[in-house]
PDB file of N, CA and C in Angstrom:
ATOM      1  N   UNK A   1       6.456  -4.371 -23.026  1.00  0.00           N
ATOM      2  CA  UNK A   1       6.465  -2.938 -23.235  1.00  0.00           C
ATOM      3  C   UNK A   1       5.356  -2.595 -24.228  1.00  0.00           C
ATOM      4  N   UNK A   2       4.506  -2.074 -23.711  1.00  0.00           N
ATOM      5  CA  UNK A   2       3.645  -1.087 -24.745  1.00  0.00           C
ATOM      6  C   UNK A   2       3.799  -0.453 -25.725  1.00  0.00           C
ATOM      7  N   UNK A   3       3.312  -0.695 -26.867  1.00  0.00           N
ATOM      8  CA  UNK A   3       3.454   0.333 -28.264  1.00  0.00           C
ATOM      9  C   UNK A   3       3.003   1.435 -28.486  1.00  0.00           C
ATOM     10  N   UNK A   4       3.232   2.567 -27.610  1.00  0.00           N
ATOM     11  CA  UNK A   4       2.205   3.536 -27.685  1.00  0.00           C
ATOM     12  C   UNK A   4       2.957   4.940 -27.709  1.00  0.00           C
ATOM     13  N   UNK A   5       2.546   5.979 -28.324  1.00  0.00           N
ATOM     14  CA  UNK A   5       3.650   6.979 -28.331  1.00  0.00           C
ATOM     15  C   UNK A   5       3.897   7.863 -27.312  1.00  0.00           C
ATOM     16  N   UNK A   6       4.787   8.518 -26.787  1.00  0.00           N
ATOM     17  CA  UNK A   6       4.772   9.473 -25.868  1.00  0.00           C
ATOM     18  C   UNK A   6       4.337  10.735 -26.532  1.00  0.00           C
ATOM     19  N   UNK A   7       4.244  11.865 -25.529  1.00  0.00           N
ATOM     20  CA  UNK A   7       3.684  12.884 -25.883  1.00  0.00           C
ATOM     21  C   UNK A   7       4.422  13.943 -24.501  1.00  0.00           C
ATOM     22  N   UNK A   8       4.488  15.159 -24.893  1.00  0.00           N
ATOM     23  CA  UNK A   8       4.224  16.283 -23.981  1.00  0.00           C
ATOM     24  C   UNK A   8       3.312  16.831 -23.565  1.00  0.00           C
ATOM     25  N   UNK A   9       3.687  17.591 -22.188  1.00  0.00           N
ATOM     26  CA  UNK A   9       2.653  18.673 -22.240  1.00  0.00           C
ATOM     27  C   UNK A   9       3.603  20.075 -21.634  1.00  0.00           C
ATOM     28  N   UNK A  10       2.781  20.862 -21.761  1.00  0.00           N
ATOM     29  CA  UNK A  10       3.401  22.608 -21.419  1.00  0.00           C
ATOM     30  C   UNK A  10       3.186  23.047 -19.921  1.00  0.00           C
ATOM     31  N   UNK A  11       4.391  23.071 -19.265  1.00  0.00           N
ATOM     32  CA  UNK A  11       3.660  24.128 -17.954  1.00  0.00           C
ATOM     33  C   UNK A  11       3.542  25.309 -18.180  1.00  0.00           C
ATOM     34  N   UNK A  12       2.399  25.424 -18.020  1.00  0.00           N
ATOM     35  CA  UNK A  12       2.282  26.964 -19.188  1.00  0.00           C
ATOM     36  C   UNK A  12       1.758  27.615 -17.515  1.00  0.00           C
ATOM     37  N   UNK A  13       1.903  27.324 -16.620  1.00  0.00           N
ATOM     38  CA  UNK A  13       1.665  27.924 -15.327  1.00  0.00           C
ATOM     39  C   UNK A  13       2.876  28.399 -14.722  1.00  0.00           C
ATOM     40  N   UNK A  14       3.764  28.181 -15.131  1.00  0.00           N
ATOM     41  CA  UNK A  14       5.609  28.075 -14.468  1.00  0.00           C
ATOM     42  C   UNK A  14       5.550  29.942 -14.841  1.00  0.00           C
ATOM     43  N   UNK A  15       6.810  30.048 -14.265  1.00  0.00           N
ATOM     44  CA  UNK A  15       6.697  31.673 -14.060  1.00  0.00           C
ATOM     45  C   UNK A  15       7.880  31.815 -15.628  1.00  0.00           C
ATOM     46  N   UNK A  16       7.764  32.913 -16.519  1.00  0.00           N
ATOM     47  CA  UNK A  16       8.924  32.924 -17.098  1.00  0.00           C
ATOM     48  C   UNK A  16       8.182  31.829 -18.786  1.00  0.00           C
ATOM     49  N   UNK A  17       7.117  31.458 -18.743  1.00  0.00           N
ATOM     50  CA  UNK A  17       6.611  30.734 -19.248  1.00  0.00           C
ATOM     51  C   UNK A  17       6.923  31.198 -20.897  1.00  0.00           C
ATOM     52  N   UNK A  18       6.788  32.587 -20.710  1.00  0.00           N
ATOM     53  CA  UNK A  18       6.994  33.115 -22.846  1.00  0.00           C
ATOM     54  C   UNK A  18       8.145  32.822 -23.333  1.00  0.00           C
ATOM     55  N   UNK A  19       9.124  33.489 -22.027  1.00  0.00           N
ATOM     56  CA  UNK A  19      10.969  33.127 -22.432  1.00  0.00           C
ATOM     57  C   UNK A  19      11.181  32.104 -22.260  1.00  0.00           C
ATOM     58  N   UNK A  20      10.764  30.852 -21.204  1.00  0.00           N
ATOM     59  CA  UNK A  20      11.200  29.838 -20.651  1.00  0.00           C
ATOM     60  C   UNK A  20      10.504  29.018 -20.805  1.00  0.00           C
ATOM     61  N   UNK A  21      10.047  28.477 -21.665  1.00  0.00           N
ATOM     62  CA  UNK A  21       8.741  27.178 -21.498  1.00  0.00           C
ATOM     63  C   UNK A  21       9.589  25.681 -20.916  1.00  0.00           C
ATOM     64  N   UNK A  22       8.577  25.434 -20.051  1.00  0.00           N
ATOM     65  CA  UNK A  22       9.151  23.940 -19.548  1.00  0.00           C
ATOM     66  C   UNK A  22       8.062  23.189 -19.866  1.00  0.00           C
ATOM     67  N   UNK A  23       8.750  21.685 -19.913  1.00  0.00           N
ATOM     68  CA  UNK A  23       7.823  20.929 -20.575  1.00  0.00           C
ATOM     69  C   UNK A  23       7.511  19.304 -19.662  1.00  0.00           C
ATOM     70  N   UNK A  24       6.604  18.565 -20.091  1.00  0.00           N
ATOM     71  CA  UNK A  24       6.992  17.380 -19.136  1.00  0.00           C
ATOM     72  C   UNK A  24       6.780  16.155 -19.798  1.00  0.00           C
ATOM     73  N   UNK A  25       7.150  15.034 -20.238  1.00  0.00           N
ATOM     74  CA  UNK A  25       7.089  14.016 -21.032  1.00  0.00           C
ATOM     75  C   UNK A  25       6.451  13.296 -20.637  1.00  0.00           C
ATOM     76  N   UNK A  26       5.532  12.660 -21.076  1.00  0.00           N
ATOM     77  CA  UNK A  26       4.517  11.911 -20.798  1.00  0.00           C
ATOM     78  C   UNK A  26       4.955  10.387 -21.253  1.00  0.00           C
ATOM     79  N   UNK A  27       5.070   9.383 -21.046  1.00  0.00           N
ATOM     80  CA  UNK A  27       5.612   8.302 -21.653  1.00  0.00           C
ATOM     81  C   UNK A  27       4.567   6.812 -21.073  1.00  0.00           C
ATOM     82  N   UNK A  28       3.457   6.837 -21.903  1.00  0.00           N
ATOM     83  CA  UNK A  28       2.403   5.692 -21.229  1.00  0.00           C
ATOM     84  C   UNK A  28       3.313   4.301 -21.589  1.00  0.00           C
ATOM     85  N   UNK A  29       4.195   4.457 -22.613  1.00  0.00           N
ATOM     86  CA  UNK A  29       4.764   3.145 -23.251  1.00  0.00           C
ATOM     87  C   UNK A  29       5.734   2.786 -22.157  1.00  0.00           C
ATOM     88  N   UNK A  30       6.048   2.961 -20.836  1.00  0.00           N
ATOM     89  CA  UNK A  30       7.583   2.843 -20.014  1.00  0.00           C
ATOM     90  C   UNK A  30       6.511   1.798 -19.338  1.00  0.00           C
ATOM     91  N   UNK A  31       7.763   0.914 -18.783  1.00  0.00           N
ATOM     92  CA  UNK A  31       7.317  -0.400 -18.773  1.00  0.00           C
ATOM     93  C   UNK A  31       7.075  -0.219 -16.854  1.00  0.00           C
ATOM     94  N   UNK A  32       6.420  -1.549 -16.273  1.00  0.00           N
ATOM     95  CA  UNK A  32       6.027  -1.211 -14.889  1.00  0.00           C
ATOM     96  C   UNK A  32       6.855  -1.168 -13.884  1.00  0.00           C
ATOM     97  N   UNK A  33       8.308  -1.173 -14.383  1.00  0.00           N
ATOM     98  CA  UNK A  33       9.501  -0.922 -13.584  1.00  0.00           C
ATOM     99  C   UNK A  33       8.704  -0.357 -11.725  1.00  0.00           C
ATOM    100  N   UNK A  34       8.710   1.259 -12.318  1.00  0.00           N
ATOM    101  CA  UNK A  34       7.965   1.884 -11.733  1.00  0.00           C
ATOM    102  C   UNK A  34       7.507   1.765 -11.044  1.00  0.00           C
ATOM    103  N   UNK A  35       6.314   1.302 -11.139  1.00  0.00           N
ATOM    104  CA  UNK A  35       5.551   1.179  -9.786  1.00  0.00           C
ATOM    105  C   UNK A  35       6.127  -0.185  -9.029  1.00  0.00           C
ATOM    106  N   UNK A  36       6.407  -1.119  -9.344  1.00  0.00           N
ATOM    107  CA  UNK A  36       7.001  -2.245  -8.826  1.00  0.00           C
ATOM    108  C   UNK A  36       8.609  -1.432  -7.607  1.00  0.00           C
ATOM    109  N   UNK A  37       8.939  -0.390  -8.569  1.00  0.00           N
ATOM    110  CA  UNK A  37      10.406   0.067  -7.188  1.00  0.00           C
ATOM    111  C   UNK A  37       9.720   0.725  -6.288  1.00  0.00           C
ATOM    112  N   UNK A  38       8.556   1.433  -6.345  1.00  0.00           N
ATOM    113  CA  UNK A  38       7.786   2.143  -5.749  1.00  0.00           C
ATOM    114  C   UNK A  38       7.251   1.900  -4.337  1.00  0.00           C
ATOM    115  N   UNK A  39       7.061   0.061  -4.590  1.00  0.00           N
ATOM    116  CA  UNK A  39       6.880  -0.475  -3.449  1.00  0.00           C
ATOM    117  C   UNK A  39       7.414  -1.327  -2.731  1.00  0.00           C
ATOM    118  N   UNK A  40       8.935  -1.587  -3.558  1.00  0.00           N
ATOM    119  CA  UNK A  40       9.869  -1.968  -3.030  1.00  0.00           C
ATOM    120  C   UNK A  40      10.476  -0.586  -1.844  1.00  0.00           C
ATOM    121  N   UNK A  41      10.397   0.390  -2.170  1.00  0.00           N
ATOM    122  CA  UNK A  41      11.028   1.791  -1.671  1.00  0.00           C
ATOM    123  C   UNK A  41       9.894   2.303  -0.713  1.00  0.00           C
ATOM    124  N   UNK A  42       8.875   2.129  -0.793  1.00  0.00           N
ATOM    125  CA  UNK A  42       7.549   2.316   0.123  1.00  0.00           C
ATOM    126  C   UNK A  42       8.038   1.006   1.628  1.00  0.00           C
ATOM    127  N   UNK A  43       8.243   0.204   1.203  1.00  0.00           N
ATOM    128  CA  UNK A  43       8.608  -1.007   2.179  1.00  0.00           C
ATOM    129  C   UNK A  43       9.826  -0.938   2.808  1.00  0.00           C
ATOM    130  N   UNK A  44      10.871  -0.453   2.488  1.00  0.00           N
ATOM    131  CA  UNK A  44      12.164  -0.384   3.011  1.00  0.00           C
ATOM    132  C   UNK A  44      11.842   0.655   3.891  1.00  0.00           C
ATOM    133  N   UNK A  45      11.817   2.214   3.413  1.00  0.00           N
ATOM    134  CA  UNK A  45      11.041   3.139   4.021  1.00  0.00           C
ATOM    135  C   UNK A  45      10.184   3.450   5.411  1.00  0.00           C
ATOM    136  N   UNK A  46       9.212   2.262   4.706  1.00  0.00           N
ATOM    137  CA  UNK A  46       8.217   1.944   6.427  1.00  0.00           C
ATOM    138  C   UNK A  46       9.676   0.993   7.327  1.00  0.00           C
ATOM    139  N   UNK A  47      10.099   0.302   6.963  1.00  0.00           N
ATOM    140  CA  UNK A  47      10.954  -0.412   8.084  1.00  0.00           C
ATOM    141  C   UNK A  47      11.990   0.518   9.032  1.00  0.00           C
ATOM    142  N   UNK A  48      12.538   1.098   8.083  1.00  0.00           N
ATOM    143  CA  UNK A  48      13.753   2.855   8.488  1.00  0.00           C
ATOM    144  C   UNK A  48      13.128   3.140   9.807  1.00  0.00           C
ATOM    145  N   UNK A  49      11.850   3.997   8.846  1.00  0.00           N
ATOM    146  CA  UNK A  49      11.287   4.618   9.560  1.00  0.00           C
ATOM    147  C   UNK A  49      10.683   4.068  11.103  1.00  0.00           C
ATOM    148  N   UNK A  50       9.961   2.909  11.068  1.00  0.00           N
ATOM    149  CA  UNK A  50       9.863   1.815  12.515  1.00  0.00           C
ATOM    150  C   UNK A  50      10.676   1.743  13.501  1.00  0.00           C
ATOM    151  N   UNK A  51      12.088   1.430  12.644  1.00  0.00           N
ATOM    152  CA  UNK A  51      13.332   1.288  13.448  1.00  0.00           C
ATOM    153  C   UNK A  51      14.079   2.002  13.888  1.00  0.00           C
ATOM    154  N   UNK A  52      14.199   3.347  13.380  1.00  0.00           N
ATOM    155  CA  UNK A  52      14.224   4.143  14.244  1.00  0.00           C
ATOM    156  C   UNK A  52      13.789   5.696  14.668  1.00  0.00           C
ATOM    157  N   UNK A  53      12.549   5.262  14.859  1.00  0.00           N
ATOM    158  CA  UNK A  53      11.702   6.463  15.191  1.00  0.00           C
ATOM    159  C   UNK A  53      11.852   8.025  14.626  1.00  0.00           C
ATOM    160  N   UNK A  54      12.454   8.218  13.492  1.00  0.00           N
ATOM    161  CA  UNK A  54      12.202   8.914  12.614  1.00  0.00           C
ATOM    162  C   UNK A  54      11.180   9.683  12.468  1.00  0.00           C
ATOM    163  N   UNK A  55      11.048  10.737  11.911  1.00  0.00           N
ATOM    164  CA  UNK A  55       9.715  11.568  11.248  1.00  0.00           C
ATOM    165  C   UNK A  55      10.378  11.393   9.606  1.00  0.00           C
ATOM    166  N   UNK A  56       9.386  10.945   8.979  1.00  0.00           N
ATOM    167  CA  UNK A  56       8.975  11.305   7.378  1.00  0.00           C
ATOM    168  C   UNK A  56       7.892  11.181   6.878  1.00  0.00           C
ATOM    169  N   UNK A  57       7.785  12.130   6.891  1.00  0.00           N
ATOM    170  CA  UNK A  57       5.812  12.147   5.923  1.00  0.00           C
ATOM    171  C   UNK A  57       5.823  12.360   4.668  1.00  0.00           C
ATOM    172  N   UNK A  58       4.557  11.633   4.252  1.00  0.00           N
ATOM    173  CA  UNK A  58       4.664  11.833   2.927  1.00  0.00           C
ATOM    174  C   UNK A  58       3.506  12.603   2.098  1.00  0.00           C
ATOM    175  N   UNK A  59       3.362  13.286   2.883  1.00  0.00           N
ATOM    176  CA  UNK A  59       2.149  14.709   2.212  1.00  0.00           C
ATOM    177  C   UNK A  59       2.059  15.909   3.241  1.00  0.00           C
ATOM    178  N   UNK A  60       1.961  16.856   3.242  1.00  0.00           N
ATOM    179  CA  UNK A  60       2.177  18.041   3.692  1.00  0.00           C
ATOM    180  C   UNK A  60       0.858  18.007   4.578  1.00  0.00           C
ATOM    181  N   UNK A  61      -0.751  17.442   4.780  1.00  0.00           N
ATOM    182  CA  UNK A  61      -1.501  17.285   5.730  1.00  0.00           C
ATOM    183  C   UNK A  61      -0.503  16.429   6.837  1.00  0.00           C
ATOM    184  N   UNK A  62      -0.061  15.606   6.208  1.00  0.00           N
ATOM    185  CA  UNK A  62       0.513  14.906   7.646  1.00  0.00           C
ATOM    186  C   UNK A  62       1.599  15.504   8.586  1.00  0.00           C
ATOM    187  N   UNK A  63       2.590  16.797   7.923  1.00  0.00           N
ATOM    188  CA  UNK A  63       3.440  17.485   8.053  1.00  0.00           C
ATOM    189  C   UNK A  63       2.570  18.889   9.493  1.00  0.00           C
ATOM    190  N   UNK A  64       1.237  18.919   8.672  1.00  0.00           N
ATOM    191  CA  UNK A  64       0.867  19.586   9.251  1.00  0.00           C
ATOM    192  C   UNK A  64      -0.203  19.448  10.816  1.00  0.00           C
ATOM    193  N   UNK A  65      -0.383  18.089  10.418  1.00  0.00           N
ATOM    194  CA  UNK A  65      -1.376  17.204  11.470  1.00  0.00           C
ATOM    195  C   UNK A  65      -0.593  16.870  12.856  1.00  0.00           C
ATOM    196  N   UNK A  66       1.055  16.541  12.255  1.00  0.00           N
ATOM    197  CA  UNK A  66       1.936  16.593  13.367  1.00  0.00           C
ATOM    198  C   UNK A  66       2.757  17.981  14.113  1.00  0.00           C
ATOM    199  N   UNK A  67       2.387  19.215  13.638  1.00  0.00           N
ATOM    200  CA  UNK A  67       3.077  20.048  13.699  1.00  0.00           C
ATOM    201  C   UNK A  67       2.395  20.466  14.581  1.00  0.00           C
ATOM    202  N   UNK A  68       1.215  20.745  14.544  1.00  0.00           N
ATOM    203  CA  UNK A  68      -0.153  21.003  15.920  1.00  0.00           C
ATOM    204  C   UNK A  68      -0.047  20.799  16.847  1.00  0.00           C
ATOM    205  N   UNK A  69       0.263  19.253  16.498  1.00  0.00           N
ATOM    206  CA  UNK A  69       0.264  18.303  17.618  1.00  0.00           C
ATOM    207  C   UNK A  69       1.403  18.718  18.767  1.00  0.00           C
ATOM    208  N   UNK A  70       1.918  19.259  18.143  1.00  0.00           N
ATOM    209  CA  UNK A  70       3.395  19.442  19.144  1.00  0.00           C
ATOM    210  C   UNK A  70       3.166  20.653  20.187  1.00  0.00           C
ATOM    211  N   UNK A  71       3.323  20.231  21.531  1.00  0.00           N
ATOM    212  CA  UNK A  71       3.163  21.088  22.450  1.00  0.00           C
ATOM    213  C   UNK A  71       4.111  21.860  22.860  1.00  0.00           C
ATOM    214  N   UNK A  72       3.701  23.414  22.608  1.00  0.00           N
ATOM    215  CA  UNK A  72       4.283  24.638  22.672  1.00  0.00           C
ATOM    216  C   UNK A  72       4.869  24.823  21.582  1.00  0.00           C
ATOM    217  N   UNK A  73       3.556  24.430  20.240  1.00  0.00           N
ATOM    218  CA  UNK A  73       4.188  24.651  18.887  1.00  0.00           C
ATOM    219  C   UNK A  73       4.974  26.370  18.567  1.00  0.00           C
ATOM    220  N   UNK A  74       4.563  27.122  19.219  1.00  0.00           N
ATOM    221  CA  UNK A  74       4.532  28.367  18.913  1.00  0.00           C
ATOM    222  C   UNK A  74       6.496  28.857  19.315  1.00  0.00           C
ATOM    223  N   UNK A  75       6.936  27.669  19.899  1.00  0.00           N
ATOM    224  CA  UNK A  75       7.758  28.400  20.249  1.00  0.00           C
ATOM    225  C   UNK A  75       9.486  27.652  19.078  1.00  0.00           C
ATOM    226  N   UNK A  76       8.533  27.059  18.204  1.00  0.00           N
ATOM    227  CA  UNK A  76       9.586  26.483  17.141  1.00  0.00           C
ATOM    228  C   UNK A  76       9.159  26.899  15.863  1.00  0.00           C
ATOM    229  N   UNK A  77      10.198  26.815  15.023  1.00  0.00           N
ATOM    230  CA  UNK A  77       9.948  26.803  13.871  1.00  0.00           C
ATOM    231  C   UNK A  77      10.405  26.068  13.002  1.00  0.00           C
ATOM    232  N   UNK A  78       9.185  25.839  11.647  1.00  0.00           N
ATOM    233  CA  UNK A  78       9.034  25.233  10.477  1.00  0.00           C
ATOM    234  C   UNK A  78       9.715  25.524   9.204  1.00  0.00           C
ATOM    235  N   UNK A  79      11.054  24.688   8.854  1.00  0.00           N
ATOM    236  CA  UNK A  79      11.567  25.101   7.724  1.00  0.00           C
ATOM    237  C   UNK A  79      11.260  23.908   6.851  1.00  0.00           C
ATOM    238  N   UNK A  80      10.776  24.638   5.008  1.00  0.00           N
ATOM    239  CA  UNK A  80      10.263  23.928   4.298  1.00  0.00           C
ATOM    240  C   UNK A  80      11.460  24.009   3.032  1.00  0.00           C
ATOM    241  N   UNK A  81      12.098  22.644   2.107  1.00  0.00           N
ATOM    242  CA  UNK A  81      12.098  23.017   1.523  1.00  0.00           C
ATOM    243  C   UNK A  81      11.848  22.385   0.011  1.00  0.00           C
ATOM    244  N   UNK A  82      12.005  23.497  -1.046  1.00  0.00           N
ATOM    245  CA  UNK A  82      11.451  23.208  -2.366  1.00  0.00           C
ATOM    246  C   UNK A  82      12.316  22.986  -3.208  1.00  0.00           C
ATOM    247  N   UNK A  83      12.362  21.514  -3.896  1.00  0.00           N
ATOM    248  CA  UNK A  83      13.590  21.326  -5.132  1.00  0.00           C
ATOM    249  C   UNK A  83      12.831  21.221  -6.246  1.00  0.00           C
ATOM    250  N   UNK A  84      13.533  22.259  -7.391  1.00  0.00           N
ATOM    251  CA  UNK A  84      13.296  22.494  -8.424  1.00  0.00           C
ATOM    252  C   UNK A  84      14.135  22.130  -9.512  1.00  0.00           C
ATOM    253  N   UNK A  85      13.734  21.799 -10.665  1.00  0.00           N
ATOM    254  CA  UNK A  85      14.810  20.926 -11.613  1.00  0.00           C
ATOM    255  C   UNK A  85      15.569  21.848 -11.946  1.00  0.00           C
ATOM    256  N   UNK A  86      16.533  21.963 -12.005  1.00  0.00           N
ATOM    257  CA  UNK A  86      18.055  23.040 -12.716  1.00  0.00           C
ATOM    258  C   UNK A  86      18.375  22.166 -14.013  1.00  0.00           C
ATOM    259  N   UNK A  87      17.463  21.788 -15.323  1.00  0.00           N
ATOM    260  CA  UNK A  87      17.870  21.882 -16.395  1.00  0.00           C
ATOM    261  C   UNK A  87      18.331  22.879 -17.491  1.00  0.00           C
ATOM    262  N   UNK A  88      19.698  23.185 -17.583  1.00  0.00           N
ATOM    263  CA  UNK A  88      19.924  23.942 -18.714  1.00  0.00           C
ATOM    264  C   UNK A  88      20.068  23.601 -20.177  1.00  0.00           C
ATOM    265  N   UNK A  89      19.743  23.853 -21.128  1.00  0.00           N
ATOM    266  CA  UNK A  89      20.105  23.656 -22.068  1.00  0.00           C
ATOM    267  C   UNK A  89      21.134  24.189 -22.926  1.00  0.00           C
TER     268      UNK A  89
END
């Protein structure tokens, strides 16, 4: 583990930002857990997904590269959605 301090930073872009400041912790000292489950979970993932022909993408070009693709796109529709943290204090 690294000796190094964490730090914040401000989303000072978030809506509500004067009354509501949100913040995000920066932590260089957290050990490589992380990326090591990352590709344990990247690998399980690709297998799911292989086995049974699934859709999951993992960036919104690819969301959109396949959505084209689909013939007589016009006659379906695209629901998106967005999770946002619900921390109260």
């Amino acid at each position: 583990m690294a000796e190094t301090e964490a730090f914040i930073t401000l989303k000072d872009h978030k809506e509500n930002f004067d009354s509501h400041p949100n913040c995000r912790l920066i932590n260089p000292a957290k050990s490589k857990l992380g990326k090591l489950s990352k590709v344990i979970l990247d690998s399980i993932n690709h297998k799911i997904r292989s086995t049974t022909n699934l859709n999951q993408w993992k960036n919104t070009q690819a969301v959109i590269i396949w959505f084209t693709n689909i013939e007589h796109n016009s006659r379906y529709n695209f629901v998106s959605f967005d999770i946002v943290d619900n921390f109260h204090q």
